[in-house]
Each structure stands twice: as structure tokens, then as C-alpha cells.
PDB file of N, CA and C in Angstrom:
ATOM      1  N   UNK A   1     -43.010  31.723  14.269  1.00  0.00           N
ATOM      2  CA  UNK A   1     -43.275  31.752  12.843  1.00  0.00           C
ATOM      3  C   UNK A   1     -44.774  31.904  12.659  1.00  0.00           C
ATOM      4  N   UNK A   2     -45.193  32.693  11.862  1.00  0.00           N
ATOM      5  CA  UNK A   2     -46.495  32.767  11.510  1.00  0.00           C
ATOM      6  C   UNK A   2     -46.738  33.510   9.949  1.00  0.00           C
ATOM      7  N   UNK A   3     -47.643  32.853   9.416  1.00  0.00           N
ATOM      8  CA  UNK A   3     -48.061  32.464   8.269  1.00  0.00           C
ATOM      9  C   UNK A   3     -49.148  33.927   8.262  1.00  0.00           C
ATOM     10  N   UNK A   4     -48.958  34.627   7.059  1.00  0.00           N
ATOM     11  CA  UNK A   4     -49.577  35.524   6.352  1.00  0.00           C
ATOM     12  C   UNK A   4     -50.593  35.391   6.142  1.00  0.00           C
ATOM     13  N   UNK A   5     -51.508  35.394   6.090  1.00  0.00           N
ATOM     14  CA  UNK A   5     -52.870  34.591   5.454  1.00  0.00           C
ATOM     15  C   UNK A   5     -53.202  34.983   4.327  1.00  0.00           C
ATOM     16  N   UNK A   6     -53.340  36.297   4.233  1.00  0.00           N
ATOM     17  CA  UNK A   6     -53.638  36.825   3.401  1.00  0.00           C
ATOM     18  C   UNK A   6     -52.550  37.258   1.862  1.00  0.00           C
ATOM     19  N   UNK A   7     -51.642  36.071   2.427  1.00  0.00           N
ATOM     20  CA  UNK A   7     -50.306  36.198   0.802  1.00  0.00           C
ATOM     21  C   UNK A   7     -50.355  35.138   0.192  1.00  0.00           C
ATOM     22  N   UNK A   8     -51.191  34.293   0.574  1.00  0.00           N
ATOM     23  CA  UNK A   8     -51.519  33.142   0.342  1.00  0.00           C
ATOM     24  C   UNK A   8     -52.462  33.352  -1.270  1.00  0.00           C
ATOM     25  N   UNK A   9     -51.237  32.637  -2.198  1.00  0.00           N
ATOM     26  CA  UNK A   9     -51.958  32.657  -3.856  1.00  0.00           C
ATOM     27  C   UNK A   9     -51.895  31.208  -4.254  1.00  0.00           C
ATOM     28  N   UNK A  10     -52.388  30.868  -5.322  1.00  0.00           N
ATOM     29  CA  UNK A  10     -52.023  30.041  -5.947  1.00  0.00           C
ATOM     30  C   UNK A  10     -51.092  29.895  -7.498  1.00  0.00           C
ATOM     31  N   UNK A  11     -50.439  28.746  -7.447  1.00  0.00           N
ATOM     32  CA  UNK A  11     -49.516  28.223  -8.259  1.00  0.00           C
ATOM     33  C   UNK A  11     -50.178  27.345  -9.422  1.00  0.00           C
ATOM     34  N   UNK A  12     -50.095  27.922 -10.440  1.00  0.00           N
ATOM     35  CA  UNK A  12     -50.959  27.473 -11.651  1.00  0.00           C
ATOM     36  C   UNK A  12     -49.864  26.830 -12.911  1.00  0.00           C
ATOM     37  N   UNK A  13     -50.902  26.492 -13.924  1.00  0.00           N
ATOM     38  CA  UNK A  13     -50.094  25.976 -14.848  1.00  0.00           C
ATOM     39  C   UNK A  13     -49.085  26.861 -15.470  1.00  0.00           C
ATOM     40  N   UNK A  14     -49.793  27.807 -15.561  1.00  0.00           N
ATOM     41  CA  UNK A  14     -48.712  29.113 -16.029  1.00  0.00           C
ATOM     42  C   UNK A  14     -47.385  29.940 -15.517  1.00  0.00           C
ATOM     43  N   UNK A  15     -47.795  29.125 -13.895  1.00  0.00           N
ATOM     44  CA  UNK A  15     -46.448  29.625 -13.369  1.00  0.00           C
ATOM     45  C   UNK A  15     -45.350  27.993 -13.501  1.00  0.00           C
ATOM     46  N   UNK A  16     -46.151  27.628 -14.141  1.00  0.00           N
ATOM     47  CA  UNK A  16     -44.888  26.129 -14.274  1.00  0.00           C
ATOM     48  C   UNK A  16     -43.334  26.180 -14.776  1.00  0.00           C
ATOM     49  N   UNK A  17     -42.341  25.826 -14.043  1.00  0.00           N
ATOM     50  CA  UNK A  17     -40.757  26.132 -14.026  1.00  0.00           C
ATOM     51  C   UNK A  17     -40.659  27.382 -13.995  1.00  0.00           C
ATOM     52  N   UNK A  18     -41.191  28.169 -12.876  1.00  0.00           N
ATOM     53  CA  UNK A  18     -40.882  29.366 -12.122  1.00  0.00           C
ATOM     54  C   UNK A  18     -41.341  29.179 -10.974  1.00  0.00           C
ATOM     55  N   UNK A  19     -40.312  29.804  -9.704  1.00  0.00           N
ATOM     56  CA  UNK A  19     -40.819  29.798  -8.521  1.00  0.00           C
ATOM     57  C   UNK A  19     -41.899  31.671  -8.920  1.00  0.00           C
ATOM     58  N   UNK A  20     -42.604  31.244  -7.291  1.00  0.00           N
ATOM     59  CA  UNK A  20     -43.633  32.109  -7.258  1.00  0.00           C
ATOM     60  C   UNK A  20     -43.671  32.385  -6.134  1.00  0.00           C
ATOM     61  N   UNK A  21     -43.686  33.157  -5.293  1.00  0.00           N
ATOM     62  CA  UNK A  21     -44.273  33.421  -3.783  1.00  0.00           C
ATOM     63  C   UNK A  21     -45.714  33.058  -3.759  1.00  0.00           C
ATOM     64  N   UNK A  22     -46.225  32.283  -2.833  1.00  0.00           N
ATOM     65  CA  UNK A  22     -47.718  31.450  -2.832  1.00  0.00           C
ATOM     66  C   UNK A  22     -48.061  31.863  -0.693  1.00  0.00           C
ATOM     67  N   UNK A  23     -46.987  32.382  -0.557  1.00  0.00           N
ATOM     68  CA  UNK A  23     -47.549  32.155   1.102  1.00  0.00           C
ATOM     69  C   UNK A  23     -46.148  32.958   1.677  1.00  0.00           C
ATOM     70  N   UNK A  24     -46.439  34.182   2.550  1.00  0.00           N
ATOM     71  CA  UNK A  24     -45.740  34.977   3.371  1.00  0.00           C
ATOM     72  C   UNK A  24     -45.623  34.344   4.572  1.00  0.00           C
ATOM     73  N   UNK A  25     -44.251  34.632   5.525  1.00  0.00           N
ATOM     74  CA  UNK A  25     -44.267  34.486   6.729  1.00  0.00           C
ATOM     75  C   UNK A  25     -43.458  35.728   7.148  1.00  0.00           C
ATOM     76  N   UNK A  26     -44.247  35.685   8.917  1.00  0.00           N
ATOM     77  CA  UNK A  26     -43.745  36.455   9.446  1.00  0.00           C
ATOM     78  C   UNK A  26     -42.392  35.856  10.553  1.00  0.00           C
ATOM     79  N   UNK A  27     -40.884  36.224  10.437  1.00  0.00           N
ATOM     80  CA  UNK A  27     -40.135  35.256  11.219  1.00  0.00           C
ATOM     81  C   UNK A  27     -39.718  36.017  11.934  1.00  0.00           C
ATOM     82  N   UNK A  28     -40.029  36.431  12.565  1.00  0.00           N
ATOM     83  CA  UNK A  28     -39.011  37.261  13.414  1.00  0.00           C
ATOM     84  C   UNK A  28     -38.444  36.498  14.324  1.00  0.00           C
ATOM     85  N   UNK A  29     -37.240  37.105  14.574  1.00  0.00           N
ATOM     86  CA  UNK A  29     -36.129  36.355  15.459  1.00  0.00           C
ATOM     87  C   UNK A  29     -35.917  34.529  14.940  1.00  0.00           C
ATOM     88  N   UNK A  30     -36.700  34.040  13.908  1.00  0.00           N
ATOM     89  CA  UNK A  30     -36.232  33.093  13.429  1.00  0.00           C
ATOM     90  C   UNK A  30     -35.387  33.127  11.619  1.00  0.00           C
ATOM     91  N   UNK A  31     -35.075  32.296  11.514  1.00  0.00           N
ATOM     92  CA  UNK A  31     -34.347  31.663   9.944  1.00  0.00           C
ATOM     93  C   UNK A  31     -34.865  30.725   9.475  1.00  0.00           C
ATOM     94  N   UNK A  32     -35.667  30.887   8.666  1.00  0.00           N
ATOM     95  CA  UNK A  32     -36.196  29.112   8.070  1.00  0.00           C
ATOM     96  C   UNK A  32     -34.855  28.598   7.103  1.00  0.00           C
ATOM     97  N   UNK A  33     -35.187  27.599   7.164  1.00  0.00           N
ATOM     98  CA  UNK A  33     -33.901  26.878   6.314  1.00  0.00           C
ATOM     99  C   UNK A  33     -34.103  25.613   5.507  1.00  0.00           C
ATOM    100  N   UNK A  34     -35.795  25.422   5.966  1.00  0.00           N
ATOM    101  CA  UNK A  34     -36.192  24.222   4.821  1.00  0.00           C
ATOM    102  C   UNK A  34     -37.331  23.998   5.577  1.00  0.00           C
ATOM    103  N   UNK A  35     -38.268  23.757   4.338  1.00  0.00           N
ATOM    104  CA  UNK A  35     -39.132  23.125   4.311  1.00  0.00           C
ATOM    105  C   UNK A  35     -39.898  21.763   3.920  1.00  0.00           C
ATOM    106  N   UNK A  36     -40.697  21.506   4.538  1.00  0.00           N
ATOM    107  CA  UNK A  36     -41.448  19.729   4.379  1.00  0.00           C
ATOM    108  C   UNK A  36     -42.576  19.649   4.212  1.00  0.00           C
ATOM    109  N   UNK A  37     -42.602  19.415   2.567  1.00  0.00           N
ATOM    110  CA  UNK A  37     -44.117  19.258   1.981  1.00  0.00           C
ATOM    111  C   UNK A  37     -44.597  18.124   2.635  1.00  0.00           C
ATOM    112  N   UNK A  38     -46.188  18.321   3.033  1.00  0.00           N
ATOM    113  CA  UNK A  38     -46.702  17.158   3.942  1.00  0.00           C
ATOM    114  C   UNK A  38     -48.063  16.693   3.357  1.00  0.00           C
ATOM    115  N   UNK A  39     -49.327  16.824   3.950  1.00  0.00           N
ATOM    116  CA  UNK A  39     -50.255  16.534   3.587  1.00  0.00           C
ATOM    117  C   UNK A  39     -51.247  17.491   3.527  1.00  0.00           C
ATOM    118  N   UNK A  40     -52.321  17.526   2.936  1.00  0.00           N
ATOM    119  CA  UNK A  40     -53.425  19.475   3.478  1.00  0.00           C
ATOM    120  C   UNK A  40     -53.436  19.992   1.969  1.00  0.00           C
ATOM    121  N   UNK A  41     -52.655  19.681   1.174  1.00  0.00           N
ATOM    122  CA  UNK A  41     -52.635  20.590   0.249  1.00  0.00           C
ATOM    123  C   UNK A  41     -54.008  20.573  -1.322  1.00  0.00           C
ATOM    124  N   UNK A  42     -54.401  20.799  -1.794  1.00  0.00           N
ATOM    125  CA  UNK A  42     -55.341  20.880  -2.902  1.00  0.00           C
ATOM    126  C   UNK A  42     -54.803  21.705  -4.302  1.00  0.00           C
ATOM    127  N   UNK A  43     -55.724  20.687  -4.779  1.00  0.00           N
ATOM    128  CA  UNK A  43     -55.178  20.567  -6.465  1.00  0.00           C
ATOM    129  C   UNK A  43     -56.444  20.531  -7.446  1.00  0.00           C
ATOM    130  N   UNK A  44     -56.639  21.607  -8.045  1.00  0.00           N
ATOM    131  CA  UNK A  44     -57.754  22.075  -9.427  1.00  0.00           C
ATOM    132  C   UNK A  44     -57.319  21.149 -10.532  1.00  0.00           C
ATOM    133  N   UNK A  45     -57.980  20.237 -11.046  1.00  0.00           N
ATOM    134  CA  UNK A  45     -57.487  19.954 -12.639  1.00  0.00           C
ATOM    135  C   UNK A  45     -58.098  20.829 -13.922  1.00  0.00           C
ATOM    136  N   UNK A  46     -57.812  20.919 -14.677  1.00  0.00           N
ATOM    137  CA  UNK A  46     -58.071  21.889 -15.669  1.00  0.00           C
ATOM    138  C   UNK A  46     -59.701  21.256 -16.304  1.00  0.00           C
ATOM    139  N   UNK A  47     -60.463  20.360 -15.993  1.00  0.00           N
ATOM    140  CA  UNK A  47     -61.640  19.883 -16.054  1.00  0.00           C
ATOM    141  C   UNK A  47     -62.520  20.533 -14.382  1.00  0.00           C
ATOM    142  N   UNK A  48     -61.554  21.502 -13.696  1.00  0.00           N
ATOM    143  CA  UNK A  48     -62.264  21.827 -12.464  1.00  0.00           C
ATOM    144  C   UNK A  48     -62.775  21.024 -11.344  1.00  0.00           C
ATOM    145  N   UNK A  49     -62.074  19.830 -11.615  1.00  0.00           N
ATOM    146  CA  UNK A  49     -61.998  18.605 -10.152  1.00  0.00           C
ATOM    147  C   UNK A  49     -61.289  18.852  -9.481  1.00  0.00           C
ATOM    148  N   UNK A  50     -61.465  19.001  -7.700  1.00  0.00           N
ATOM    149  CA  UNK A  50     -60.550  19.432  -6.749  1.00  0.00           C
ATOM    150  C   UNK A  50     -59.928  18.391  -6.240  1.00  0.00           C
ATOM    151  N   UNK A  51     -58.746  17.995  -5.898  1.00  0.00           N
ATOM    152  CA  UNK A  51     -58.136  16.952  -5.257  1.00  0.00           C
ATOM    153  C   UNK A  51     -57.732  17.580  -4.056  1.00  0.00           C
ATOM    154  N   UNK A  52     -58.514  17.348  -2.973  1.00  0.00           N
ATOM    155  CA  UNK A  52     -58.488  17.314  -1.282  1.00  0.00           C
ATOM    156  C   UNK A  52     -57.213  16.586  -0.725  1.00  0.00           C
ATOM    157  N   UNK A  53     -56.156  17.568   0.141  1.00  0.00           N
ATOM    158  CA  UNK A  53     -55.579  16.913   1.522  1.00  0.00           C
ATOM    159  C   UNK A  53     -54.755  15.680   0.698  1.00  0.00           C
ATOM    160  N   UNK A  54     -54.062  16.805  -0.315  1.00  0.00           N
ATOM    161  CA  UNK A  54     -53.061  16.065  -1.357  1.00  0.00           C
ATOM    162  C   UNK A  54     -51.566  15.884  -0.261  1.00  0.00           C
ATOM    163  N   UNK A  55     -51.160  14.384  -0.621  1.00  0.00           N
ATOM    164  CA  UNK A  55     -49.584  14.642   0.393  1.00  0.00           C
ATOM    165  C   UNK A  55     -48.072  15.184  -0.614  1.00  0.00           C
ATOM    166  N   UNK A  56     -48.384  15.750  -0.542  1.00  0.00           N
ATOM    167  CA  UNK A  56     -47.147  15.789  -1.110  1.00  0.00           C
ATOM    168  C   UNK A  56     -45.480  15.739  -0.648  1.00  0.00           C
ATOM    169  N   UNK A  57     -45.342  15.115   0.487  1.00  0.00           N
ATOM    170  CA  UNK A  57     -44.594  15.060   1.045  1.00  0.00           C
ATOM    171  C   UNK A  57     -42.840  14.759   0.286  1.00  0.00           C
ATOM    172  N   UNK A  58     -42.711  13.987  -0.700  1.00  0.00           N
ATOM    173  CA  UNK A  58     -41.881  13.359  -1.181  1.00  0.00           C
ATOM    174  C   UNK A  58     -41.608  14.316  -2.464  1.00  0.00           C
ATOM    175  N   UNK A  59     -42.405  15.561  -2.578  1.00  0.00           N
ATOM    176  CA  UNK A  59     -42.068  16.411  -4.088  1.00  0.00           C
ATOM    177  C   UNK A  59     -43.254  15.973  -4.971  1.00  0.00           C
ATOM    178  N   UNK A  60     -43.631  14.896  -4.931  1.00  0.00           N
ATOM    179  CA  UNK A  60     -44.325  14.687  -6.450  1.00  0.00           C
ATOM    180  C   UNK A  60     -45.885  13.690  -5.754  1.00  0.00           C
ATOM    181  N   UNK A  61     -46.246  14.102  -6.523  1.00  0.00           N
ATOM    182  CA  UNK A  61     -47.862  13.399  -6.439  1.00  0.00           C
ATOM    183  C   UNK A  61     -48.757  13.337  -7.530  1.00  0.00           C
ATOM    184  N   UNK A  62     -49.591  12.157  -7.697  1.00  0.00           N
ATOM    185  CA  UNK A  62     -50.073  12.029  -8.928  1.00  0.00           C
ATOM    186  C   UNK A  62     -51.740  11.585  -9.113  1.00  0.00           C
ATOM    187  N   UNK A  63     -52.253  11.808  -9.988  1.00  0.00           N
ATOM    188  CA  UNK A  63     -53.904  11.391  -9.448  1.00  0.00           C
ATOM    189  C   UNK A  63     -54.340  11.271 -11.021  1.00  0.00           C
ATOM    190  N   UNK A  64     -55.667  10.645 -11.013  1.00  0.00           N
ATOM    191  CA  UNK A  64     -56.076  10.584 -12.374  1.00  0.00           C
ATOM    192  C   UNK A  64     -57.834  11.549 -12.361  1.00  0.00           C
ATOM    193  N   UNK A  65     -57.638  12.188 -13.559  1.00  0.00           N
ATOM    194  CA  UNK A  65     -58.916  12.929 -13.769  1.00  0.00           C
ATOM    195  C   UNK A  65     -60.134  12.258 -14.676  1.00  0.00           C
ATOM    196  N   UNK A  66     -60.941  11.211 -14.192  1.00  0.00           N
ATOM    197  CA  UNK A  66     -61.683  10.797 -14.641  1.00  0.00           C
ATOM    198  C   UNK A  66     -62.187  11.405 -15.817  1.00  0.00           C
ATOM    199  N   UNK A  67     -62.797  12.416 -15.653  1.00  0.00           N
ATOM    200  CA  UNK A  67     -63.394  13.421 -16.839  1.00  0.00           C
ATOM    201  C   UNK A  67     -62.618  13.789 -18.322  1.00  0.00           C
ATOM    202  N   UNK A  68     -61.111  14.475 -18.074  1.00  0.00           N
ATOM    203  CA  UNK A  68     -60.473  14.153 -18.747  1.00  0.00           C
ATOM    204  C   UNK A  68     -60.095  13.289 -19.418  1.00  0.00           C
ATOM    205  N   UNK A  69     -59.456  12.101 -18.684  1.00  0.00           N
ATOM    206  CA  UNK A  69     -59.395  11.140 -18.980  1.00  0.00           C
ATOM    207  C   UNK A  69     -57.773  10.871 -18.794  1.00  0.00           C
ATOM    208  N   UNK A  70     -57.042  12.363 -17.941  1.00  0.00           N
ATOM    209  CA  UNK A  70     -55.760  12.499 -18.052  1.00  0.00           C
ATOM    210  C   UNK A  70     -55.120  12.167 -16.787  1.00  0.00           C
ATOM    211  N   UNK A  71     -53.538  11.766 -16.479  1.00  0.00           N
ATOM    212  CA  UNK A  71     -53.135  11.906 -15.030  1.00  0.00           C
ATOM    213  C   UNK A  71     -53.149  13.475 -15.170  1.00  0.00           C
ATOM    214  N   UNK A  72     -53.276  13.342 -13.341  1.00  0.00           N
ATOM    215  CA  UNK A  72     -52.881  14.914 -13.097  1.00  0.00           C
ATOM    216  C   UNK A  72     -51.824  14.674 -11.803  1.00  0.00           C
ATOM    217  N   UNK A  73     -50.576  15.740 -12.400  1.00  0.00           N
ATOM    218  CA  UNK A  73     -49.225  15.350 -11.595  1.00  0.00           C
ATOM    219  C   UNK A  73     -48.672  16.628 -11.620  1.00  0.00           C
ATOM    220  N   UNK A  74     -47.573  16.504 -10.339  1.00  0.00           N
ATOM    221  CA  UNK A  74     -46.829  17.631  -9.768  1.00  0.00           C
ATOM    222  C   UNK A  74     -45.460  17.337  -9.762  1.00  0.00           C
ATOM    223  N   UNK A  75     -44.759  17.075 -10.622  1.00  0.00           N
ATOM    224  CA  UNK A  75     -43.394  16.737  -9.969  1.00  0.00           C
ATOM    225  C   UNK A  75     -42.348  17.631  -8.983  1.00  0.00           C
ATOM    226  N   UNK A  76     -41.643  17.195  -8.405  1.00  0.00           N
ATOM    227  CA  UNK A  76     -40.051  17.787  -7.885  1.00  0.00           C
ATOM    228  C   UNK A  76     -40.741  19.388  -7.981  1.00  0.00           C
ATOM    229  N   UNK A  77     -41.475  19.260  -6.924  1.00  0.00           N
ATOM    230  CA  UNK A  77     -41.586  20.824  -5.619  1.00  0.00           C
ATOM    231  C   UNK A  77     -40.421  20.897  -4.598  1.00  0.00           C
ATOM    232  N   UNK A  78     -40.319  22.184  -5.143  1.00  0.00           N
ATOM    233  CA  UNK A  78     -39.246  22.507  -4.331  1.00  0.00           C
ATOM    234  C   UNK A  78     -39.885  24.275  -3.651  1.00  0.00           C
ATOM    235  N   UNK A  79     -38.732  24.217  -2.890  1.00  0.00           N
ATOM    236  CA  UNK A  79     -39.387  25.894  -2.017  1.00  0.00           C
ATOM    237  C   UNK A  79     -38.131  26.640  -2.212  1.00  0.00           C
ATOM    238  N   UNK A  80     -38.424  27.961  -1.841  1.00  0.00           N
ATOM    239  CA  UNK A  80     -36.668  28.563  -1.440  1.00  0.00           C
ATOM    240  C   UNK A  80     -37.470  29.712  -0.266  1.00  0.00           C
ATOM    241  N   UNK A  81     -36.673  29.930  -0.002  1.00  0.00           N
ATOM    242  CA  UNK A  81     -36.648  31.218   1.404  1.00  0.00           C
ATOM    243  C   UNK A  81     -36.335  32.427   0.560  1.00  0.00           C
ATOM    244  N   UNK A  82     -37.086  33.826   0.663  1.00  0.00           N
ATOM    245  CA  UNK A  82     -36.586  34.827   0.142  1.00  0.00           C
ATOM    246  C   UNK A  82     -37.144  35.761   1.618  1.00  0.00           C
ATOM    247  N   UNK A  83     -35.601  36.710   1.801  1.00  0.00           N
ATOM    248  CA  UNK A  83     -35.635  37.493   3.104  1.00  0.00           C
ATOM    249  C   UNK A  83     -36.494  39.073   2.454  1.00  0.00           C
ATOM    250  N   UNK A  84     -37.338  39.612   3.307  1.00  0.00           N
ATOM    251  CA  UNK A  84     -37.958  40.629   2.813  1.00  0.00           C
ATOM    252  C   UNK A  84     -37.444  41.432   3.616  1.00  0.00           C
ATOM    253  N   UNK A  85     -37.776  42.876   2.899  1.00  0.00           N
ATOM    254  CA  UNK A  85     -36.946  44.003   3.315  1.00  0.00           C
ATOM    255  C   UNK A  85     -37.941  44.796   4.820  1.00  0.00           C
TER     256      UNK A  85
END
């Protein structure tokens, strides 16, 4: 399995309750069949504070934006597999 690098986008407020392709793989001779959100990941708040080596392991993660003054949260991530031609 190996990871695209370069398909690698980001998932914004605007794509919220739509999946999005954010990251290609290359599988050959494999099938993914699920994935496990873990830890590594980063998060922009709309005040432009980065949240570093977010876990998201469990779907949902939550943090507060000082500046704002708002939480900033992700609920129930989910992935799907789409086979390319």
C-alpha cells in the first residue's frame, strides 16, 4: 500500500456532510477494507490556530479556540474505499 502524496487535500468546512477524496492510494494486489483514525492529524480553526498531532482515533475530537472563544470539533469521521479505474 502506498499513499499518493501528492492527492493529498484538505477537508474544510464547506465540504461538511460530504465525503471528499483527501488522500489517494496506490493498492495493488491489495483491498483495503477499513480504516483507523489514529493520531498525526492537524486542524485550522477559522481564527487560523493550528491544532498539531490531533488523535482522532475514536471519530470525534474536540479542542477549544482561545481567540474565538469557540470549541472546535469534528464529529463521527468516517472513510469509505472508492476503487479507481
Amino acid at each position: 500500500l502506498a499513499v499518493i502524496v501528492e492527492t493529498n487535500s484538505e477537508y474544510t468546512k464547506d465540504d461538511s456532510e460530504n465525503f471528499k477524496t483527501i488522500v489517494v492510494f496506490d493498492c495493488r494486489g491489495l483491498e483495503p477494507v477499513d480504516v483507523q483514525f489514529k493520531d498525526g492529524w492537524s486542524f485550522v480553526s477559522e481564527s487560523n490556530k493550528t491544532f498539531e498531532n490531533c488523535n482522532i482515533k475514536d471519530g470525534d475530537w474536540v479542542e477549544f479556540d482561545e481567540k474565538l472563544k469557540l470549541p472546535v470539533t469534528l464529529y463521527d469521521m468516517k472513510a469509505k474505499f472508492v476503487k479507481g479505474v
